[in-house]
Structure formats: structure tokens, C-alpha cells
N, C-alpha and C. Protein backbone atom coordinates (compact mmCIF):
# COMPACT_ATOMS: atom_id res chain seq x y z
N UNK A 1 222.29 -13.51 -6.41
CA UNK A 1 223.44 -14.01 -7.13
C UNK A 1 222.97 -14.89 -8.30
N UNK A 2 223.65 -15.01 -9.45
CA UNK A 2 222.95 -15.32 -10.70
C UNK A 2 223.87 -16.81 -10.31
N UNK A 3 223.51 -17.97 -11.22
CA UNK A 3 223.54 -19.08 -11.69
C UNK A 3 224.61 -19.37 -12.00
N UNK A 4 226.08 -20.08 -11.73
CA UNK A 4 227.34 -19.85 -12.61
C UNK A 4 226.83 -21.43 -13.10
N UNK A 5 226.92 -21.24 -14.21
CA UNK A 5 226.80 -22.87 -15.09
C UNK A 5 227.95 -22.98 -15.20
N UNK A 6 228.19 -24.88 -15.49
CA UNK A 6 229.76 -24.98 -14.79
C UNK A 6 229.11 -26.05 -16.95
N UNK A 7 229.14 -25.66 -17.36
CA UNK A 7 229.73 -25.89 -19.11
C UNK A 7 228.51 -24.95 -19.49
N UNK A 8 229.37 -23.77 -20.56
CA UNK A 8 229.31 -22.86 -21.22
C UNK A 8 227.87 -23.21 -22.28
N UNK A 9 227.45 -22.11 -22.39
CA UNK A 9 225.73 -22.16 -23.03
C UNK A 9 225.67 -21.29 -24.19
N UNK A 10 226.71 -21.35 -24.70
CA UNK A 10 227.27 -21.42 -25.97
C UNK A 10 227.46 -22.40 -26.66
N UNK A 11 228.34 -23.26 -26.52
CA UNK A 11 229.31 -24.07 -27.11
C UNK A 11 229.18 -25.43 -26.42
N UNK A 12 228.81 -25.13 -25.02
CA UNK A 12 228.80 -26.46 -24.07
C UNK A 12 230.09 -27.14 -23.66
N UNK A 13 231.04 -26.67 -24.06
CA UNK A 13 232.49 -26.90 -23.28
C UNK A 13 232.38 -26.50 -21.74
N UNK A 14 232.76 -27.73 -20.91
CA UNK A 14 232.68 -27.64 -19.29
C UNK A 14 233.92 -26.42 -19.36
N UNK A 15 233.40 -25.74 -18.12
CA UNK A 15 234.06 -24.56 -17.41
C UNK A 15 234.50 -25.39 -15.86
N UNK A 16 235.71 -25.06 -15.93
CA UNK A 16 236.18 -26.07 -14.55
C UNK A 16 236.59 -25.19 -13.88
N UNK A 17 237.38 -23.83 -14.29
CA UNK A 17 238.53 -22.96 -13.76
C UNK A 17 237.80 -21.44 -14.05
N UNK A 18 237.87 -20.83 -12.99
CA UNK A 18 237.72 -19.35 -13.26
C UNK A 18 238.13 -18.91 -14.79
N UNK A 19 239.34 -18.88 -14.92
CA UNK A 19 239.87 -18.54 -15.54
C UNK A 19 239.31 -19.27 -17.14
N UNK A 20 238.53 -20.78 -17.31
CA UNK A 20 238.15 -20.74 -18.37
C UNK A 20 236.92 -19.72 -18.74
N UNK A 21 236.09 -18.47 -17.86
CA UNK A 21 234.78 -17.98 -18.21
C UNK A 21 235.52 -16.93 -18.77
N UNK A 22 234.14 -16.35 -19.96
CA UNK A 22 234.73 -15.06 -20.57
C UNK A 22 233.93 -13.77 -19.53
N UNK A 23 234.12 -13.09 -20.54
CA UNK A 23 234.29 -11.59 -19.50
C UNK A 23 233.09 -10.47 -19.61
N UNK A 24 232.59 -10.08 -18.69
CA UNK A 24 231.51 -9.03 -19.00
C UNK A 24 232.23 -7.93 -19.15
N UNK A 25 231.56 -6.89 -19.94
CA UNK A 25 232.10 -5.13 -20.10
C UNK A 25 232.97 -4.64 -18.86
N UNK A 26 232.71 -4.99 -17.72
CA UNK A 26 233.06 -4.45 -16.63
C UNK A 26 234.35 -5.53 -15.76
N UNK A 27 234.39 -6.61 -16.96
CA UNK A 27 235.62 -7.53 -16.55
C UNK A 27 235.69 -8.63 -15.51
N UNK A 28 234.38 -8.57 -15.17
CA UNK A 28 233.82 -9.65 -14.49
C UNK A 28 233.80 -10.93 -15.05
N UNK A 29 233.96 -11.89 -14.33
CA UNK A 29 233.57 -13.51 -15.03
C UNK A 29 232.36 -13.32 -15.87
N UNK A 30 232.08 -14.10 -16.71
CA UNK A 30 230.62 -14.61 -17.17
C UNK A 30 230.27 -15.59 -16.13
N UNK A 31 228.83 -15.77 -15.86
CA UNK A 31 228.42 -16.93 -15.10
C UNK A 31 227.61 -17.65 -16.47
N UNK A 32 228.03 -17.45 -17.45
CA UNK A 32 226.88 -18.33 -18.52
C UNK A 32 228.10 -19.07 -19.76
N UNK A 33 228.84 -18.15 -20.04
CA UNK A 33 229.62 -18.23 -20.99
C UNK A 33 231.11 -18.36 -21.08
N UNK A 34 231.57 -19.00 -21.75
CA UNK A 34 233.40 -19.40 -21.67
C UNK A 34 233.93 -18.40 -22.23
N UNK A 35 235.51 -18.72 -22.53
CA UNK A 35 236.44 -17.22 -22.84
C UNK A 35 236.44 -17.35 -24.20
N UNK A 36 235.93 -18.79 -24.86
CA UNK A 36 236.34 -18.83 -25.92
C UNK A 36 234.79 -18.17 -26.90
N UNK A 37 234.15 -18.09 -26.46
CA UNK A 37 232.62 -17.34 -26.87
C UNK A 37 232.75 -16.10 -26.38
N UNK A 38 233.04 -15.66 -25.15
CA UNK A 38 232.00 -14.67 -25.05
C UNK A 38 233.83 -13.69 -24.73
N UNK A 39 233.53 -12.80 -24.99
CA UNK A 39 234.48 -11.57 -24.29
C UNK A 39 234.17 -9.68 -23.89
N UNK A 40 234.69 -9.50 -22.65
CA UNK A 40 234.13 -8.32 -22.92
C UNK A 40 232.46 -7.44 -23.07
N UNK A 41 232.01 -8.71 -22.95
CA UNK A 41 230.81 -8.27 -22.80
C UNK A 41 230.12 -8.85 -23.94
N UNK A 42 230.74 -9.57 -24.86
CA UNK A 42 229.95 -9.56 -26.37
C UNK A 42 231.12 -11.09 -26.92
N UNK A 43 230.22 -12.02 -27.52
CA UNK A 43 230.38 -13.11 -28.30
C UNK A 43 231.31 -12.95 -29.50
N UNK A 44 232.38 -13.89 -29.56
CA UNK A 44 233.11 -13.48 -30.19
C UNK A 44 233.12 -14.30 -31.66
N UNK A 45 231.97 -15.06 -31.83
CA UNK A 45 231.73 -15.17 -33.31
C UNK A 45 230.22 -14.48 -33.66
N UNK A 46 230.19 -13.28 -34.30
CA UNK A 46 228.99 -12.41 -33.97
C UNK A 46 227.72 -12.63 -35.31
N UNK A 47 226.97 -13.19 -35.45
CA UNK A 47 226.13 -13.42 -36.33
C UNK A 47 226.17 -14.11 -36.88
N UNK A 48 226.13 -15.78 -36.14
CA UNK A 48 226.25 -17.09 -36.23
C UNK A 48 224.90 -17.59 -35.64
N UNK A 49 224.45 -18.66 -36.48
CA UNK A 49 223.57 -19.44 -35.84
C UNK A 49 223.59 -20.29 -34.99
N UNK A 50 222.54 -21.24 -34.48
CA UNK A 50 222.47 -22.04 -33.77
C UNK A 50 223.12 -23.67 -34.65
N UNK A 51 222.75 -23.49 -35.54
CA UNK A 51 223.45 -24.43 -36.63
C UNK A 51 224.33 -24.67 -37.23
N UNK A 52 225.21 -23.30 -37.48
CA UNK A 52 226.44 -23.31 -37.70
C UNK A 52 227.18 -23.13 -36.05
N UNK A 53 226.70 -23.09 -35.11
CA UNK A 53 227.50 -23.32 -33.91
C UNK A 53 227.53 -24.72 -33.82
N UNK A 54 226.77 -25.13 -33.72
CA UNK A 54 227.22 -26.65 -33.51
C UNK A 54 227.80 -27.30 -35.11
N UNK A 55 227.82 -26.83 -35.99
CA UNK A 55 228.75 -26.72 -36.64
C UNK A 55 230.28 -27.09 -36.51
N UNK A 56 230.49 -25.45 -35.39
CA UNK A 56 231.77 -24.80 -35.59
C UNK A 56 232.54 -26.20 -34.41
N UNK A 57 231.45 -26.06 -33.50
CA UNK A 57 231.85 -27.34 -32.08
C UNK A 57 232.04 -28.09 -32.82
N UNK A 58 231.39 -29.09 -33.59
CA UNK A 58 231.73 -30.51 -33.96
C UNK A 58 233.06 -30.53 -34.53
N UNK A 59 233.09 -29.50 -35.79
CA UNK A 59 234.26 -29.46 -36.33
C UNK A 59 235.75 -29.61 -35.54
N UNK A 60 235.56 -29.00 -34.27
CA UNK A 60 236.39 -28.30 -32.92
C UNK A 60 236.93 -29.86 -31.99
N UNK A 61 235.44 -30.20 -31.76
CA UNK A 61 235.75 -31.88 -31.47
C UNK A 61 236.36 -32.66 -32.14
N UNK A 62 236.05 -32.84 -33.43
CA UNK A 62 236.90 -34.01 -34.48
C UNK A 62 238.75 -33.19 -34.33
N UNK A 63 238.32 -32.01 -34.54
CA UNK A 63 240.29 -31.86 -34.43
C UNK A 63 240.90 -32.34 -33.43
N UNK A 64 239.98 -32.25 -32.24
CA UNK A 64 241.12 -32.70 -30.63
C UNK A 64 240.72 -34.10 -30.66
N UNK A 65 240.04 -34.81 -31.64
CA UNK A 65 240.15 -36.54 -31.60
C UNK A 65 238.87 -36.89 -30.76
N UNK A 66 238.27 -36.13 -30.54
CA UNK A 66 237.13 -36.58 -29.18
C UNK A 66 235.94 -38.07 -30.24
N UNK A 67 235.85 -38.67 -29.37
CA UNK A 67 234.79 -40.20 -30.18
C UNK A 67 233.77 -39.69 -30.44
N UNK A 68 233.69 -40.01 -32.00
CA UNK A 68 232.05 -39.43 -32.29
C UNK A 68 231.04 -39.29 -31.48
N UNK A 69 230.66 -40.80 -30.75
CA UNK A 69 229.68 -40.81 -29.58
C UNK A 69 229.65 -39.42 -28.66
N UNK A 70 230.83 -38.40 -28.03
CA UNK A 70 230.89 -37.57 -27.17
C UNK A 70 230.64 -36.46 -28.22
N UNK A 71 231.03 -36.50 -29.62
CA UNK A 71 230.88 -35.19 -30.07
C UNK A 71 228.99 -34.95 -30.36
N UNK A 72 228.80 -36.20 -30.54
CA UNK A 72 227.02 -36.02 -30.71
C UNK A 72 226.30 -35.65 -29.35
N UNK A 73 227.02 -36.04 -28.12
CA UNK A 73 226.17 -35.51 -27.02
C UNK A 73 227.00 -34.02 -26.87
N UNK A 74 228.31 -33.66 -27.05
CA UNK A 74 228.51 -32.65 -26.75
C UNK A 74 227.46 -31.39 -27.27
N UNK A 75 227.24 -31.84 -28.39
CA UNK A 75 226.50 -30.46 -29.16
C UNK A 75 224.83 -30.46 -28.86
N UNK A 76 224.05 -31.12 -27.80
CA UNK A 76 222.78 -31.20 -27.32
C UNK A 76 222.55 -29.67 -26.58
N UNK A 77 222.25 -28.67 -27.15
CA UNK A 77 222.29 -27.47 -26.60
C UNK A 77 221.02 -26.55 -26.63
């Protein structure tokens, strides 16, 4: 049985709920990845870096108000 990481290795947003993991080809949970990255088998921002991902997160944090302090550890990936 593989590893379910409980925050996404993408993005690093905690996974609390089934229902937040995305989906393999075959419609299975991800055990690595959230719904908002991964779907279907395949990442749903496709030929993005590691730099513009934490990018896209920080940006993602400042909209929902999160304290700078959490958005700088959020993006340690």
C-alpha cells in the first residue's frame, strides 16, 4: 500500500477529507496529490515550474488573507 500524504506535494495544501484528493486515470484517490492539482490522472496546471508554483500558492494564500508568516512556510516544498 503506497503512502497517503495527508498535505498535497504539489501545492502543500493539507488534505483532511477524501474527497479533498485528486484522481488517478482509473478514478481512484491520489495518495500524493489534491483535486485542485492533480485530476484524472494528470496535473491540472501542465508545464509549470517549481517557481511559478509557489508562485501560483502564494498568490492563492494572500487572496484567502492567510499571515504572511504561514504563507512563507506554506510554500517550503
Amino acid at each position: 500500500m503506497m503512502k497517503e500524504y495527508k498535505k498535497c506535494q504539489s501545492c502543500s495544501m493539507p488534505i483532511k477529507k477524501s474527497e479533498d484528493r485528486g484522481t488517478e486515470r482509473n478514478s481512484e484517490k491520489s495518495s500524493s496529490y489534491c483535486k485542485h492539482c492533480y485530476q484524472e490522472g494528470e496535473f491540472t496546471q501542465k508545464n509549470i515550474s517549481v517557481e511559478e508554483m509557489k508562485e501560483f500558492v502564494k498568490g492563492k494564500c494572500m487572496e484567502m488573507g492567510f499571515p504572511k508568516f504561514l504563507q512563507a512556510c506554506s510554500l517550503e516544498i
